[in-house]
C-alpha atoms as a PDB file:
ATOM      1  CA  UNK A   1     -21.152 -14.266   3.305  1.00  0.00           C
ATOM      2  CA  UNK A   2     -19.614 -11.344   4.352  1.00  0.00           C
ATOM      3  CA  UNK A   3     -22.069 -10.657   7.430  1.00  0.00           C
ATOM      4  CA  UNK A   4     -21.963 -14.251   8.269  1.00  0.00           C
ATOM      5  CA  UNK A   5     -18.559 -14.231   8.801  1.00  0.00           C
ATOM      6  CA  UNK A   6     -17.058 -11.186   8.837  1.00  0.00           C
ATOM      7  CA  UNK A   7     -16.789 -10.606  12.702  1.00  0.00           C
ATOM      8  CA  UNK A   8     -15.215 -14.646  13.078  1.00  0.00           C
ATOM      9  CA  UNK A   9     -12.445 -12.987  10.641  1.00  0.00           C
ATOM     10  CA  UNK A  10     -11.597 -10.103  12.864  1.00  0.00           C
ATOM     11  CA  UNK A  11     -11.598 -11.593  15.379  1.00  0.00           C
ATOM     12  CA  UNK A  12      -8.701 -14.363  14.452  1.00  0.00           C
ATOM     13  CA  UNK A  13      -7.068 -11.610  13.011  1.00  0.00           C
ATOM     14  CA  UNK A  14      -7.212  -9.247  16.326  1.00  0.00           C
ATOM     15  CA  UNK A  15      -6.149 -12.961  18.060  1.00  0.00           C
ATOM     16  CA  UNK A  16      -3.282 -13.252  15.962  1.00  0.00           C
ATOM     17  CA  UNK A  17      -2.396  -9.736  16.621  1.00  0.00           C
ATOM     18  CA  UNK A  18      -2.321 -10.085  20.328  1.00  0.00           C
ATOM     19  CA  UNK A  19      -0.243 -12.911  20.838  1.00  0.00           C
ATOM     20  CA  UNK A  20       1.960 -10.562  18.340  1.00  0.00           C
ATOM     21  CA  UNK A  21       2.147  -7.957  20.893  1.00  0.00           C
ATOM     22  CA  UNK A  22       2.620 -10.655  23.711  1.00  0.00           C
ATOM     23  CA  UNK A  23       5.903 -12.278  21.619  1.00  0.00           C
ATOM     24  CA  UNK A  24       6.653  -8.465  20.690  1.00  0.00           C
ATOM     25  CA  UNK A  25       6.891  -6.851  24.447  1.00  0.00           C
ATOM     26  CA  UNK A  26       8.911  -9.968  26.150  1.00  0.00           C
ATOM     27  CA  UNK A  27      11.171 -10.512  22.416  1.00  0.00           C
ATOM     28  CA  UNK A  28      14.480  -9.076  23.403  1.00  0.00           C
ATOM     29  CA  UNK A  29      15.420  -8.967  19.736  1.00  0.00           C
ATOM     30  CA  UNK A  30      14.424  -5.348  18.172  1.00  0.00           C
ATOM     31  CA  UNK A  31      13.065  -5.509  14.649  1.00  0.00           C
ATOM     32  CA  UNK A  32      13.949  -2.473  12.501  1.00  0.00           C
ATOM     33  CA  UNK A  33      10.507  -2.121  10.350  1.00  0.00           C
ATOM     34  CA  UNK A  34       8.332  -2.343  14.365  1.00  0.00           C
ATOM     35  CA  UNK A  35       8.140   1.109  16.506  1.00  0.00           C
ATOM     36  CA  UNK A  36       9.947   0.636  19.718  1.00  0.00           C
ATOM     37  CA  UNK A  37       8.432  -0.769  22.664  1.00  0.00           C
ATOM     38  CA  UNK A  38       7.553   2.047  24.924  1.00  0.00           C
ATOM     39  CA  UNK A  39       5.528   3.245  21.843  1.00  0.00           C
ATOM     40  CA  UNK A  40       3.541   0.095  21.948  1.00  0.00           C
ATOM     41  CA  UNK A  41       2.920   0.300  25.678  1.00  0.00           C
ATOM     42  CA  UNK A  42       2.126   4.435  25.529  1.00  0.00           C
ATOM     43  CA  UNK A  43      -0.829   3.147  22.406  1.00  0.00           C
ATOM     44  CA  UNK A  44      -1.845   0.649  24.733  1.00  0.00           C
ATOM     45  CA  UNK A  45      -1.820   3.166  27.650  1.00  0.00           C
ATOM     46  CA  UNK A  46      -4.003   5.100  25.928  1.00  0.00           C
ATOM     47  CA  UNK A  47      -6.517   2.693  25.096  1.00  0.00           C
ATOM     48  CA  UNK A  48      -6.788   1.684  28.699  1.00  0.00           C
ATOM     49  CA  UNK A  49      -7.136   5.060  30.211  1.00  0.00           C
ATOM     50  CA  UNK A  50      -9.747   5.776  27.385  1.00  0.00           C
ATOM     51  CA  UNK A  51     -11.676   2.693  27.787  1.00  0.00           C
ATOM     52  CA  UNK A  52     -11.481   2.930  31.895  1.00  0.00           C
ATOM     53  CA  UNK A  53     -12.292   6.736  31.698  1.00  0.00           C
ATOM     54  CA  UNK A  54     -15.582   5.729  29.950  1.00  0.00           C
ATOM     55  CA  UNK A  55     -16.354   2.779  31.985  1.00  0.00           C
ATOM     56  CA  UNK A  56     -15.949   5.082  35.327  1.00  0.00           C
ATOM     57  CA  UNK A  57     -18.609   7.737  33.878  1.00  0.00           C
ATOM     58  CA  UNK A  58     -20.602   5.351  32.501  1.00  0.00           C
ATOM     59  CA  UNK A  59     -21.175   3.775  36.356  1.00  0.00           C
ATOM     60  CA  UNK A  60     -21.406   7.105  37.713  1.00  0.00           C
ATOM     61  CA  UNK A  61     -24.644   7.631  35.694  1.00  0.00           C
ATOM     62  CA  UNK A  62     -25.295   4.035  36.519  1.00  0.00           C
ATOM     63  CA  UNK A  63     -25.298   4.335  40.522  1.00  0.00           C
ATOM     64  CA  UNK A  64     -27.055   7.544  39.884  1.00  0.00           C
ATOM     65  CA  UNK A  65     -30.006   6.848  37.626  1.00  0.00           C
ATOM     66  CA  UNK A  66     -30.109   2.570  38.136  1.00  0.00           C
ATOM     67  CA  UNK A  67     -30.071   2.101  34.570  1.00  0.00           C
ATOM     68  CA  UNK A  68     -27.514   3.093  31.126  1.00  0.00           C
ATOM     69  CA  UNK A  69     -29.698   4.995  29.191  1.00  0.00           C
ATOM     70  CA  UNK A  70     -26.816   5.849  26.662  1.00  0.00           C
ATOM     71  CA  UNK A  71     -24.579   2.606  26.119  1.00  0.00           C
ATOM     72  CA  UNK A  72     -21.516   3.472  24.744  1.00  0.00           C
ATOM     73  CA  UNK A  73     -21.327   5.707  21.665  1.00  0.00           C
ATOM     74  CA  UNK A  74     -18.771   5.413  19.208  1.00  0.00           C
ATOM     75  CA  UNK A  75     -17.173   8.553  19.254  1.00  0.00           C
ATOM     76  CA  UNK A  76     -15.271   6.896  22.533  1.00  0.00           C
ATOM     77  CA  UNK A  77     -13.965   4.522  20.506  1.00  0.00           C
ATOM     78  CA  UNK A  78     -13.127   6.891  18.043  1.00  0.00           C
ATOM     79  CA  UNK A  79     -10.059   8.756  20.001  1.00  0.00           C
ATOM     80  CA  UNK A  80      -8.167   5.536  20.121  1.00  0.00           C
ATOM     81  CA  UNK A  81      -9.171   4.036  16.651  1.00  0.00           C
ATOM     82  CA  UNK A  82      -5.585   4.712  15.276  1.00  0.00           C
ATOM     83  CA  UNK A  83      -4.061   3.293  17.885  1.00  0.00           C
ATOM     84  CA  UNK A  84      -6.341   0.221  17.619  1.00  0.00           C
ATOM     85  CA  UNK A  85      -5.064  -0.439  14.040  1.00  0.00           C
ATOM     86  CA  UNK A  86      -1.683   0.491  14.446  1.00  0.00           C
ATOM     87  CA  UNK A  87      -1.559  -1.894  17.494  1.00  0.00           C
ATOM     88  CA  UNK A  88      -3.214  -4.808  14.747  1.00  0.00           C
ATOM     89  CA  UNK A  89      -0.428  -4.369  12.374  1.00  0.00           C
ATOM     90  CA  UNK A  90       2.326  -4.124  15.130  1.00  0.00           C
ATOM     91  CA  UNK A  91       1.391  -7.602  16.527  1.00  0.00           C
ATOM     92  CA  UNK A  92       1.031  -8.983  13.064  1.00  0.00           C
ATOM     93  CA  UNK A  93       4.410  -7.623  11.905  1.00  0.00           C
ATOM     94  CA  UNK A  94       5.763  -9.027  15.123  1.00  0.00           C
ATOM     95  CA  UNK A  95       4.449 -12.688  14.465  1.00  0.00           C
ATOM     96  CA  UNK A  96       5.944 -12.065  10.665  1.00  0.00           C
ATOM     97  CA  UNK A  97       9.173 -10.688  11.574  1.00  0.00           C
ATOM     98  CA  UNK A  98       9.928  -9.846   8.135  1.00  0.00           C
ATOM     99  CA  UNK A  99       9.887  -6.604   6.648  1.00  0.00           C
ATOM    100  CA  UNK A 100       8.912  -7.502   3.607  1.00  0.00           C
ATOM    101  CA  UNK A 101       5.997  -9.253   4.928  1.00  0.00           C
ATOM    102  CA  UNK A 102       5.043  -6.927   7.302  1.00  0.00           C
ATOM    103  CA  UNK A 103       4.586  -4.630   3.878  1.00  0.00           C
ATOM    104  CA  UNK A 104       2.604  -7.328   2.297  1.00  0.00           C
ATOM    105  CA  UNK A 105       0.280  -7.269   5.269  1.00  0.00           C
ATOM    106  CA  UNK A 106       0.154  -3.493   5.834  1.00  0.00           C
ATOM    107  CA  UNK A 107      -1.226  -2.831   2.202  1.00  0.00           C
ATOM    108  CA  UNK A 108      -3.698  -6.152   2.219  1.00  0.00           C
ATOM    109  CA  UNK A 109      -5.321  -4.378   5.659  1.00  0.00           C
ATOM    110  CA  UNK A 110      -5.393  -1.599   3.638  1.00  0.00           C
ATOM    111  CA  UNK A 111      -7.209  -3.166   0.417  1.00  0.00           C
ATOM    112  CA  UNK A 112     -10.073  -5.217   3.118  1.00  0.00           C
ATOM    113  CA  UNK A 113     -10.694  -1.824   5.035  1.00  0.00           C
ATOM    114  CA  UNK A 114     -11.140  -0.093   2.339  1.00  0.00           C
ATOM    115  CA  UNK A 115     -13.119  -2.826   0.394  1.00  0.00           C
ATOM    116  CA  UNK A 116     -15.372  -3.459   3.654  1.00  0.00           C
ATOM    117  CA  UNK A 117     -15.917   0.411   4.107  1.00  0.00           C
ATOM    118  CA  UNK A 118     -17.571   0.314   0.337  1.00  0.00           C
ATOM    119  CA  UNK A 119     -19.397  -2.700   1.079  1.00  0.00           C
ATOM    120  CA  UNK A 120     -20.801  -0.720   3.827  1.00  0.00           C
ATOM    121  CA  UNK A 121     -21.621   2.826   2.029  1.00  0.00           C
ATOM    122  CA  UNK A 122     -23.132   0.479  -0.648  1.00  0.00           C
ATOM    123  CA  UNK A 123     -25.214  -2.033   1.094  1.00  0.00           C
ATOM    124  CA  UNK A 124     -25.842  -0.505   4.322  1.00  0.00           C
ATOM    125  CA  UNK A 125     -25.909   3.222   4.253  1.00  0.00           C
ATOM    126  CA  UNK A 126     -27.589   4.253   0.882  1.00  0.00           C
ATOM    127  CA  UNK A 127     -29.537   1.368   1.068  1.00  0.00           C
ATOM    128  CA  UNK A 128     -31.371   2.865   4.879  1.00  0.00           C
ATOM    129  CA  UNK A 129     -30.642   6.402   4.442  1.00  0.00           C
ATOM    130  CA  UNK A 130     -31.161   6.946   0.603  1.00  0.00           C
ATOM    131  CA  UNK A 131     -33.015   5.048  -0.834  1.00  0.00           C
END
């Protein structure tokens, strides 16, 4: 079940989450529990220069060599994977807009990432690497 339809999930959820930024950046009502804006655009930011950083090099070694030997590792995603999250919950809270809520959803995320990072040591990683 869970590799069937585990990427359909995250992505409705990171769907959800955008339009939640979206309402969140062009809302001119401030909720209390959300960051302010300018930190949602700097995380953003960040992901963009990261992500167009890597693209760049990655054609450099492209035009160079005529083919991507590497792909793209995922210690470049790892620099931004905070941000990633934190920008998931923002646009959740955002499509919420209660606090309450918004604390409901925060420690859910936190109960299926940590439940989906067992089912992975468990079924994927001992199961190649230890056994």
């Amino acid at each position: 079940f869970v590799e069937k339809n585990f990427t359909d999930f995250v992505w409705t959820i990171q769907t959800l989450s955008a339009f939640g930024i979206i309402l969140f950046l062009f809302s001119k009502k401030r909720l209390a529990f959300l960051p302010p804006k300018k930190y949602v655009l700097f995380l953003i930011g960040m992901i963009v220069a990261l992500q167009f950083g890597i693209r760049m090099a990655d054609w450099k070694v492209f035009s160079e060599t005529g083919k991507l030997i590497l792909g793209t590792p995922g210690r470049y995603f790892l620099p931004n994977l905070v941000s990633h999250i934190a920008l998931v919950f923002i646009g959740l809270g955002a499509l919420l807009r209660k606090e309450n809520y918004f604390k409901n959803i925060l420690s859910a995320g936190l109960i299926l990432m940590f439940s989906f990072s067992l089912y992975l040591i468990l079924n994927v990683i001992i199961s190649r690497y230890y056994l």
